[in-house]
Protein backbone atom coordinates (compact mmCIF):
# COMPACT_ATOMS: atom_id res chain seq x y z
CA UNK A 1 -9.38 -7.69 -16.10
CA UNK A 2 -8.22 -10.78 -17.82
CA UNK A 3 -8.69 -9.46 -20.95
CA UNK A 4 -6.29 -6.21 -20.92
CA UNK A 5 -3.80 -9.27 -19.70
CA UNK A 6 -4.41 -11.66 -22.53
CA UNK A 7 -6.21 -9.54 -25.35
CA UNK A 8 -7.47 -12.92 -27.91
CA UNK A 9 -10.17 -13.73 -24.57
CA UNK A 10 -12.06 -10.24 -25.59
CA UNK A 11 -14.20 -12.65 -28.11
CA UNK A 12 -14.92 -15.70 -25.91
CA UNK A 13 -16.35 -14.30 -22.35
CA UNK A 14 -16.65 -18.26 -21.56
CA UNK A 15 -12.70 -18.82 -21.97
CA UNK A 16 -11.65 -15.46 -20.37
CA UNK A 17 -14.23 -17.40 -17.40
CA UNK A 18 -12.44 -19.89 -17.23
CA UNK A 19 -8.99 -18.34 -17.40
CA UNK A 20 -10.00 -16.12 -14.61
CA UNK A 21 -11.15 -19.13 -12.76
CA UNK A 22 -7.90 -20.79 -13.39
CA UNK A 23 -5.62 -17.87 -12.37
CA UNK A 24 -7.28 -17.28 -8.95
CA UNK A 25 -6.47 -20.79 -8.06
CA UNK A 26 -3.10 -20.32 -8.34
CA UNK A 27 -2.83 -17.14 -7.15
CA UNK A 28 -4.49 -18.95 -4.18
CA UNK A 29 -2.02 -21.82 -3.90
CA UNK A 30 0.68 -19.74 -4.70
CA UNK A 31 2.01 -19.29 -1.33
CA UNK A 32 1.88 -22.97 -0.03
CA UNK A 33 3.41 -24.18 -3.06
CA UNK A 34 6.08 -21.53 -2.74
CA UNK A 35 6.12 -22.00 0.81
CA UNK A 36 7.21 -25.84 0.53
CA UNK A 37 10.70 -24.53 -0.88
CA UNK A 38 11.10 -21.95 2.13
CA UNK A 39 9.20 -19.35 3.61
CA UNK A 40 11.51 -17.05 2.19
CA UNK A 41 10.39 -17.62 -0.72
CA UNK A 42 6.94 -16.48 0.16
CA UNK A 43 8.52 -13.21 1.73
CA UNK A 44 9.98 -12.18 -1.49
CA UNK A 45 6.50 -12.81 -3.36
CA UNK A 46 5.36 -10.63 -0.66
CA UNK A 47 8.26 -7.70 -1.65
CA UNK A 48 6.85 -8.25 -5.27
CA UNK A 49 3.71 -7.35 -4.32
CA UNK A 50 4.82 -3.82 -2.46
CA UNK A 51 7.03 -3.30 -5.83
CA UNK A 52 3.82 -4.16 -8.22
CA UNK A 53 1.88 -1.37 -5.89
CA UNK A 54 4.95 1.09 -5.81
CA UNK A 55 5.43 0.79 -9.91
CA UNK A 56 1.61 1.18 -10.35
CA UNK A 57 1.82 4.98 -8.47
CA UNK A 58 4.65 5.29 -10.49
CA UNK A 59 3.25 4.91 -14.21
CA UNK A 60 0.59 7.05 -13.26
CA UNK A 61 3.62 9.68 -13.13
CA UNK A 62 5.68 8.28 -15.46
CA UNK A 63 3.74 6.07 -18.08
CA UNK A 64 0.67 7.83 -18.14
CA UNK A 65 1.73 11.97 -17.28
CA UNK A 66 5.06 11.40 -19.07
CA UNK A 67 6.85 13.25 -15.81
CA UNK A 68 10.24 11.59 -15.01
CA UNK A 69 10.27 11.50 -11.40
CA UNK A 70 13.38 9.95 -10.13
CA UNK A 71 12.18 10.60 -6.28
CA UNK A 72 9.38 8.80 -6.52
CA UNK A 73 10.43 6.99 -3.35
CA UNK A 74 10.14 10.03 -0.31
CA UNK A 75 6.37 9.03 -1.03
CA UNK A 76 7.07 5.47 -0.16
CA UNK A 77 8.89 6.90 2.61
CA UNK A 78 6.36 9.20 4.15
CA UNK A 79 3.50 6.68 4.14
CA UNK A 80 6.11 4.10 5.96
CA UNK A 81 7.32 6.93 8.69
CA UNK A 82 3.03 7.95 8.80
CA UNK A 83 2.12 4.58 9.91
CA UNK A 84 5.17 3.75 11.98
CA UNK A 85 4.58 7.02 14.01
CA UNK A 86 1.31 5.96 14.77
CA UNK A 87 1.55 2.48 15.26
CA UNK A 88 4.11 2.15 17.75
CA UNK A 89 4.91 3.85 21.03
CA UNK A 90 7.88 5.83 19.49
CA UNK A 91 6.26 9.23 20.07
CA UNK A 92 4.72 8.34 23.42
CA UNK A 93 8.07 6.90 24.33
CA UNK A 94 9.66 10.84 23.54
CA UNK A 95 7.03 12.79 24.44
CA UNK A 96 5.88 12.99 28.12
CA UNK A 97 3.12 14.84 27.32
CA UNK A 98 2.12 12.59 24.51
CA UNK A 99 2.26 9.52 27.17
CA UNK A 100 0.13 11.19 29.73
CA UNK A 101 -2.85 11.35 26.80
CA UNK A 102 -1.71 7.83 25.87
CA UNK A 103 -0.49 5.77 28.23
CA UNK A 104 -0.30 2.41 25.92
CA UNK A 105 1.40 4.78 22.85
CA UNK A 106 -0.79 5.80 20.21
CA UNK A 107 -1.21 2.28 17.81
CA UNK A 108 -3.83 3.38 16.14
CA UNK A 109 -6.21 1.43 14.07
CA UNK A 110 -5.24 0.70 10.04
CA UNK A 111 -8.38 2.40 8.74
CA UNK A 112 -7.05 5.29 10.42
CA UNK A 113 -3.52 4.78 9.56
CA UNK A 114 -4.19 4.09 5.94
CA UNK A 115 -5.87 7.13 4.82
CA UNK A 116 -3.46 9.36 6.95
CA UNK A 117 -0.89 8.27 5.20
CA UNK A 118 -2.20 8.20 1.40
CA UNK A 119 -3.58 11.51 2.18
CA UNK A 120 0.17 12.57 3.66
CA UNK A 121 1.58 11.15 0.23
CA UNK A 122 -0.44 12.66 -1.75
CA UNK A 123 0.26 16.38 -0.01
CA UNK A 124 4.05 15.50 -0.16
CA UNK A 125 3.02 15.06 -4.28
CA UNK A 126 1.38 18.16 -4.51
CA UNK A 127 4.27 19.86 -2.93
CA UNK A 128 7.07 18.37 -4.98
CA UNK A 129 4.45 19.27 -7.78
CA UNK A 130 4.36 23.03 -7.82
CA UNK A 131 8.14 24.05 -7.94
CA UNK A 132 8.00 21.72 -11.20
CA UNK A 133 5.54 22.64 -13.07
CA UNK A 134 7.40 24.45 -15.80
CA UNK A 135 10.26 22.02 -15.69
CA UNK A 136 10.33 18.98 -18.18
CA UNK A 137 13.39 16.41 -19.19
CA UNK A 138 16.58 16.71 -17.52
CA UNK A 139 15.79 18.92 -15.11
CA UNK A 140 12.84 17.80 -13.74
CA UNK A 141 14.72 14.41 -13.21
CA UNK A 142 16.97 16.04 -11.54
CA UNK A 143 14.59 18.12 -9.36
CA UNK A 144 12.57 15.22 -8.38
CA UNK A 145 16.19 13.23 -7.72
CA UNK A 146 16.89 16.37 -5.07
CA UNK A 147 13.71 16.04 -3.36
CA UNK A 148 13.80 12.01 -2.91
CA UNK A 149 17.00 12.64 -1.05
CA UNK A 150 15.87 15.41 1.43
CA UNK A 151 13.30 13.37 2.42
CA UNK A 152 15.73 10.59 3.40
CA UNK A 153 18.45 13.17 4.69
CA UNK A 154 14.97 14.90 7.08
CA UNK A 155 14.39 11.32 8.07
CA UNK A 156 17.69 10.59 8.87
CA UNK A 157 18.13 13.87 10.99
CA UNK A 158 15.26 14.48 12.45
CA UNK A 159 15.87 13.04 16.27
CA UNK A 160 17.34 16.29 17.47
CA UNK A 161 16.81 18.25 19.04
CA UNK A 162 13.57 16.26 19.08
CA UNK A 163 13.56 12.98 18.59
CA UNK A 164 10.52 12.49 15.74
CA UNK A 165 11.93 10.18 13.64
CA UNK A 166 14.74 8.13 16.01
CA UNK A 167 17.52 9.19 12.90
CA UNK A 168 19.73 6.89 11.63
CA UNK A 169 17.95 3.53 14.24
CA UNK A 170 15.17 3.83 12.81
CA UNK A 171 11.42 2.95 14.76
CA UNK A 172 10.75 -0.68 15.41
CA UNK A 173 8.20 -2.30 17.40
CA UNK A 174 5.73 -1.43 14.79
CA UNK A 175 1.99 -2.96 14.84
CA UNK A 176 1.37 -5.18 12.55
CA UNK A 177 -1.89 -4.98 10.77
CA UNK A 178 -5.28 -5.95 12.34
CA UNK A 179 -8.54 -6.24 10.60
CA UNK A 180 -11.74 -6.17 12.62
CA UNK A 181 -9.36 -7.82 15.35
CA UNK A 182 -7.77 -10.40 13.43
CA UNK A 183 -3.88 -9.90 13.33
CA UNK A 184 -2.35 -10.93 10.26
CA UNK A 185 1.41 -10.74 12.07
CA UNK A 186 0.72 -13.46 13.55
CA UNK A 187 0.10 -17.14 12.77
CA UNK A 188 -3.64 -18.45 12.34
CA UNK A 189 -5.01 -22.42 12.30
CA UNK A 190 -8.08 -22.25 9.88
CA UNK A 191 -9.74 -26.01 9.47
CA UNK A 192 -6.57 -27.53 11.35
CA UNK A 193 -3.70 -26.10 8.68
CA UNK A 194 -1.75 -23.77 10.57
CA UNK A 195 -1.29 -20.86 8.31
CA UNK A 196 1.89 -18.34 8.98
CA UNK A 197 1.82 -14.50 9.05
CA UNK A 198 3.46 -14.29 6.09
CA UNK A 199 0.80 -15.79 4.57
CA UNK A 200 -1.92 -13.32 5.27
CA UNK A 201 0.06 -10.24 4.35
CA UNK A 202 0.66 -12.49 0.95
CA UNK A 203 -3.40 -12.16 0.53
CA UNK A 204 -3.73 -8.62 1.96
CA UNK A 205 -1.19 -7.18 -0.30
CA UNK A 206 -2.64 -9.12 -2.87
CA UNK A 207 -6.06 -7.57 -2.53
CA UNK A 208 -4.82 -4.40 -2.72
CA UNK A 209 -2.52 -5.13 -5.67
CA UNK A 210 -5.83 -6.22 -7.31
CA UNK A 211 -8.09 -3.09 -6.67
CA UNK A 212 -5.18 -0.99 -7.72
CA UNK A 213 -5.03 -2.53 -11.02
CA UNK A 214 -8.81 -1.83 -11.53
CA UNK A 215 -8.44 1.55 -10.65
CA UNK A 216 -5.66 2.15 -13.18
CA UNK A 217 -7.34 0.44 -15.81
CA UNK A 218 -10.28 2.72 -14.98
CA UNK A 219 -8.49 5.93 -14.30
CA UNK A 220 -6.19 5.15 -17.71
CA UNK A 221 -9.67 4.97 -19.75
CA UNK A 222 -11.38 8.56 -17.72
CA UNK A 223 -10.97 11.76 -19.57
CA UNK A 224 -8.55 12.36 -16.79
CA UNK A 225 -6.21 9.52 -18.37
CA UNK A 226 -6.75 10.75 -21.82
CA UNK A 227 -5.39 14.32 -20.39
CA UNK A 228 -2.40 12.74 -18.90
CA UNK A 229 -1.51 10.96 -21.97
CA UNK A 230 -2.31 14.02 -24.48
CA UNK A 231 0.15 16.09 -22.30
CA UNK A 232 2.69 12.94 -22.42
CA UNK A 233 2.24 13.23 -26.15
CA UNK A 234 2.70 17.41 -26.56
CA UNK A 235 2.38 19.58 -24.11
CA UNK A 236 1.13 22.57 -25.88
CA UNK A 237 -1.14 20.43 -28.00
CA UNK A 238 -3.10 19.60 -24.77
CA UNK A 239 -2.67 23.31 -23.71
CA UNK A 240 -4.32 24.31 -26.68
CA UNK A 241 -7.03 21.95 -26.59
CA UNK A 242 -7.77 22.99 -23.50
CA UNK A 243 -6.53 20.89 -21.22
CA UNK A 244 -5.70 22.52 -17.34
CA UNK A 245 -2.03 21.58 -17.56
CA UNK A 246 -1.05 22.43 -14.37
CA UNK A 247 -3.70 20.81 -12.50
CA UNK A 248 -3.27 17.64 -14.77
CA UNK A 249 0.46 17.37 -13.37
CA UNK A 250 -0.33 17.97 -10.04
CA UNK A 251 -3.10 15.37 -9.73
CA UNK A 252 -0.68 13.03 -11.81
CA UNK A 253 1.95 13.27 -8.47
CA UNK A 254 -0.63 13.14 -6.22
CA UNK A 255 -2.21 10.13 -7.44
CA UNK A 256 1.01 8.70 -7.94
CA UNK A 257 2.04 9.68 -4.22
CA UNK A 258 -0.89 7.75 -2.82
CA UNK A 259 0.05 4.71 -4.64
CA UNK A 260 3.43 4.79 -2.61
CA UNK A 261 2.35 6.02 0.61
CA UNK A 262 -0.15 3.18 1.17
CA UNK A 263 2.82 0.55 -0.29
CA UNK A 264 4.76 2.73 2.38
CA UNK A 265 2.47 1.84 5.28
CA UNK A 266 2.21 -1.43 4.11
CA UNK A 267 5.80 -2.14 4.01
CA UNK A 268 6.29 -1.13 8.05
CA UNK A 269 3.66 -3.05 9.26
CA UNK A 270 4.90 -6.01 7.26
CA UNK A 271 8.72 -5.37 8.44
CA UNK A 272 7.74 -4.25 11.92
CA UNK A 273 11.02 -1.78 11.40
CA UNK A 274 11.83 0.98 9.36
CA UNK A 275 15.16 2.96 8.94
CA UNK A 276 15.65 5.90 6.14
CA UNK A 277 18.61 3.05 4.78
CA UNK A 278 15.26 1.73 3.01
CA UNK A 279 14.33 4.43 1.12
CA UNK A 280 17.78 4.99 -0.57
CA UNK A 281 17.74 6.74 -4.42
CA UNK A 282 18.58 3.04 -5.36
CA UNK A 283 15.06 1.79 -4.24
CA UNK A 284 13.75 4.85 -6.69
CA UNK A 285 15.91 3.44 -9.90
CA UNK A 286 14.78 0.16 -9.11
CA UNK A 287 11.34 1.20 -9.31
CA UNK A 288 11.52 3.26 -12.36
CA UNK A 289 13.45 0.12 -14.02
CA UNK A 290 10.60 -2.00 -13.60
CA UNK A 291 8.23 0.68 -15.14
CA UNK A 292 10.68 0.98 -18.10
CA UNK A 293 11.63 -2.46 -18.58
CA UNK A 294 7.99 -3.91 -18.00
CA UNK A 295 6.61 -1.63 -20.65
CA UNK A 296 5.48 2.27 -20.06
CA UNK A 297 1.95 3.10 -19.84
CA UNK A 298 1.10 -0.60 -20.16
CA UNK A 299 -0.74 -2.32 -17.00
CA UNK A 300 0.08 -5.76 -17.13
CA UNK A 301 3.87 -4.76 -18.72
CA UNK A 302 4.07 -2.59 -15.61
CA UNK A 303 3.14 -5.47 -13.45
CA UNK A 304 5.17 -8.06 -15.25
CA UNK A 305 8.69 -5.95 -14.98
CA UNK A 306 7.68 -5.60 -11.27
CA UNK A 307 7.57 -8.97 -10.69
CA UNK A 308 10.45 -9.74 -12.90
CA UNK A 309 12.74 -7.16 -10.87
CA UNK A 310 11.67 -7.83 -7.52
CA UNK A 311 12.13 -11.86 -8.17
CA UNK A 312 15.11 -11.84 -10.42
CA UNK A 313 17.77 -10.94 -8.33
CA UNK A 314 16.24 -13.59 -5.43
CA UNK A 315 16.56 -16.13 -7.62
CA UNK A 316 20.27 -15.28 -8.49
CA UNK A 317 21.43 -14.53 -4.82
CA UNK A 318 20.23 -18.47 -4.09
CA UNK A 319 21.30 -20.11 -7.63
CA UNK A 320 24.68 -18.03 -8.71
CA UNK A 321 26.91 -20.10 -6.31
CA UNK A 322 25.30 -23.85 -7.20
CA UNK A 323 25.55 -23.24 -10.72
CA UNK A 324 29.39 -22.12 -10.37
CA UNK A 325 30.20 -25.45 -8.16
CA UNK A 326 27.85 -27.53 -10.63
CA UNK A 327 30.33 -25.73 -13.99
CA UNK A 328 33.08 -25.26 -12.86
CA UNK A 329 33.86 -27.20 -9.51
CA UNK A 330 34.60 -23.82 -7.39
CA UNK A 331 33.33 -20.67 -7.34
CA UNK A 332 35.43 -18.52 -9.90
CA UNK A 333 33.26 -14.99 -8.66
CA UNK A 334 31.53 -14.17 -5.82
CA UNK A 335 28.10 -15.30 -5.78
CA UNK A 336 27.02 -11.61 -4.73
CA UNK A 337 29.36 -10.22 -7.32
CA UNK A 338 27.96 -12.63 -9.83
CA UNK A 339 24.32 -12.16 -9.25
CA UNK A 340 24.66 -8.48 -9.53
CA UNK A 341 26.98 -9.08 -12.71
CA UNK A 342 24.15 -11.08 -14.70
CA UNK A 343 21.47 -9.27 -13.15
CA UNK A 344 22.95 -6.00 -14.90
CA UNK A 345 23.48 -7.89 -18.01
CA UNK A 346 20.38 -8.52 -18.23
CA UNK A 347 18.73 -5.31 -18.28
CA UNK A 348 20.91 -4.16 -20.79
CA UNK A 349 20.05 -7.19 -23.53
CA UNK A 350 16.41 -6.21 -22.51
CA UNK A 351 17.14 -2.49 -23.28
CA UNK A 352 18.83 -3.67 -26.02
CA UNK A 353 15.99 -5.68 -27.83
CA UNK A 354 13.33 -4.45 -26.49
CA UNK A 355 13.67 -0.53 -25.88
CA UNK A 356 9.69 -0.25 -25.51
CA UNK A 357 9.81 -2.95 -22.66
CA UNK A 358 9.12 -6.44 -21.89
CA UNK A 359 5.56 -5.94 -22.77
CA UNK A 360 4.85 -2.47 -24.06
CA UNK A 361 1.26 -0.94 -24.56
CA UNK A 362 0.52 -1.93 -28.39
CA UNK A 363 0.18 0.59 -30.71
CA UNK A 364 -2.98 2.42 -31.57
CA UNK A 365 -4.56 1.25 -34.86
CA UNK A 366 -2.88 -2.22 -34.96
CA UNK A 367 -4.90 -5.08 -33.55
CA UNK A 368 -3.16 -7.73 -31.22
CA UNK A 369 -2.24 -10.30 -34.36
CA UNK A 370 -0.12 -7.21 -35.50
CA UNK A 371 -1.82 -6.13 -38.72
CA UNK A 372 -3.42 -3.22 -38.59
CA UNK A 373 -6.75 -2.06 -38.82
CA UNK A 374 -6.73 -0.05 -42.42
CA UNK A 375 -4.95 -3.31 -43.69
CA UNK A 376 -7.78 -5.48 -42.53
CA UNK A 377 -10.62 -3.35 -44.03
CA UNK A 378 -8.91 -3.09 -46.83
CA UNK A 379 -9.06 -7.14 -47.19
């Protein structure tokens, strides 16, 4: 995996070693040495993680299928309401009948959970699929934009006249996530270092962040990949080679659902409390920004504008005020103001200078150095 990160280790296996040594060390470390500025700190590497996994499903859609989906975050949202609804006592709680069959409320087990809700994701991307199918540009954008916010309208309205969802309150009292009985929400002493919950989610999300990488890098090399990108390219080009257009798309949201409806259950078992205020149309632009910005169709750009987005703004909420007193003695702006200000800023000099992203896929024929391959033969 190194290599598709840092392409000039493809000729010396014992240096990409090494380098993959090297980076699992620090991914290691990475929260204690975060940690010793804050545990907040750690919590927002955590959110990073949840964004890396959320604009992973999304360039499957986006990078590799070429489908603008501006909704992309009802999946995000059905995978959260999946495993709050059945890990918690929210429907027992509502439903008498429910509480006779369980009297503790449902909290069922994550292996459970977890497929339920990828599976529930990926039905929701199936569905938002077939009404689209003929639509491209503009109005698929905009189709996709409708159906992210009837999901979050449904969520938000759905507690009469039964209570499902618990509207605008939201569910809390959500389990956090146990693995073969070990409970990563709370706080664990392994060889005397007491090490928090936030912690373990840190290496859980992780993990998963990790296998979903290899699995795009796989699926992006299948001849499923190649079909998504051929239709990207021209639509009727890949019709007329043969290519099942339809099912290619559908599979694309599907696949791309499942991405976000296991970030989805993730992110209520790490917050312990979900509302449909969390799944606003400004969680979807933020996602598609750090597919754009990062690089589309590119892995590691994907995963670099993720981090970049999700960290960025952090940084600014807890540095825009200092750095005002430090110039200029007082604060001239509002340190919220400000850090949304320069944060804006800078996606526009990004977009400026780099309209293929931060680190966009490099183009076919021309070897990492830059020179192409014709040009070297030719030498």
């Amino acid at each position: 995996m190194i290599q598709l990160f840092f392409p000039q280790f493809k000729d010396s296996p014992r240096a990409a070693l090494i380098a993959t040594v090297l980076l699992a060390i620090t991914l290691a470390i990475l929260p204690f040495v975060a940690g010793a500025a804050g545990n907040a700190w750690v919590r927002i590497i955590d959110f990073a993680l949840l964004y890396i996994l959320l604009a992973l499903g999304l360039n499957i859609v986006i990078g590799f299928a070429g489908l603008l989906d501006l909704g992309y975050i009802a999946f995000y949202a059905v995978g959260a309401y999946m495993y709050a609804l059945l890990a918690s006592s929210h429907l027992t709680d509502n439903f008498p009948a429910l509480a006779q069959l369980f009297p503790d409320g449902f909290h069922s087990s994550i292996w459970l959970v977890i497929p339920l809700g990828a599976g529930l994701a990926a039905l929701a991307g199936v569905l938002l699929g077939f009404p689209v199918l003929r639509l491209r540009g503009d109005y698929l954008a905009i189709v996709t934009l409708g159906f992210g916010e009837i999901i979050r309208i449904f969520m938000l309205n759905l507690n009469a006249p039964v209570n499902i969802t618990n509207g605008p309150q939201g569910i809390n009292m959500i389990d956090s996530v146990k693995i073969l009985g070990f409970d990563l929400g709370r706080s664990h002493e392994i060889f005397g270092i007491v090490i928090p919950s936030l912690y373990w989610y840190y290496y859980l999300f992780l993990g998963l962040v990790i296998l979903s990488i290899l699995f795009c890098i796989r699926l992006q090399n299948s001849r499923i990949g190649r079909a998504w990108m051929a239709l990207r390219e021209d639509e009727i080009a890949a019709k007329a080679m043969g290519i099942n257009t339809r099912n290619i798309k559908l599979l694309a949201f599907a696949m791309g659902a499942t991405f976000g409806g296991v970030a989805g259950a993730m992110f209520a078992a790490f917050q312990g409390f979900i509302s449909p205020e969390s799944f606003s149309l400004h969680e979807s632009i933020i996602v598609l920004a750090m597919v754009v910005l990062g690089g589309m169709g590119h892995i590691p750009g994907v995963v670099l504008g993720a981090i970049l987005l999700a960290g960025f703004p952090e940084f600014l909420r807890h540095t825009a005020g200092p750095v005002q007193d430090f110039l200029f003695g007082k604060e001239l702006i509002a340190p919220e103001i400000l850090r949304m200000l320069v944060y804006g800023l800078a996606m526009v000099l990004v977009m400026l200078y780099r309209p293929k992203g931060l680190w966009p896929a490099p183009e076919h024929g021309v070897n990492p150095v830059g020179k192409s391959a014709d040009a070297g033969a030719r030498v």
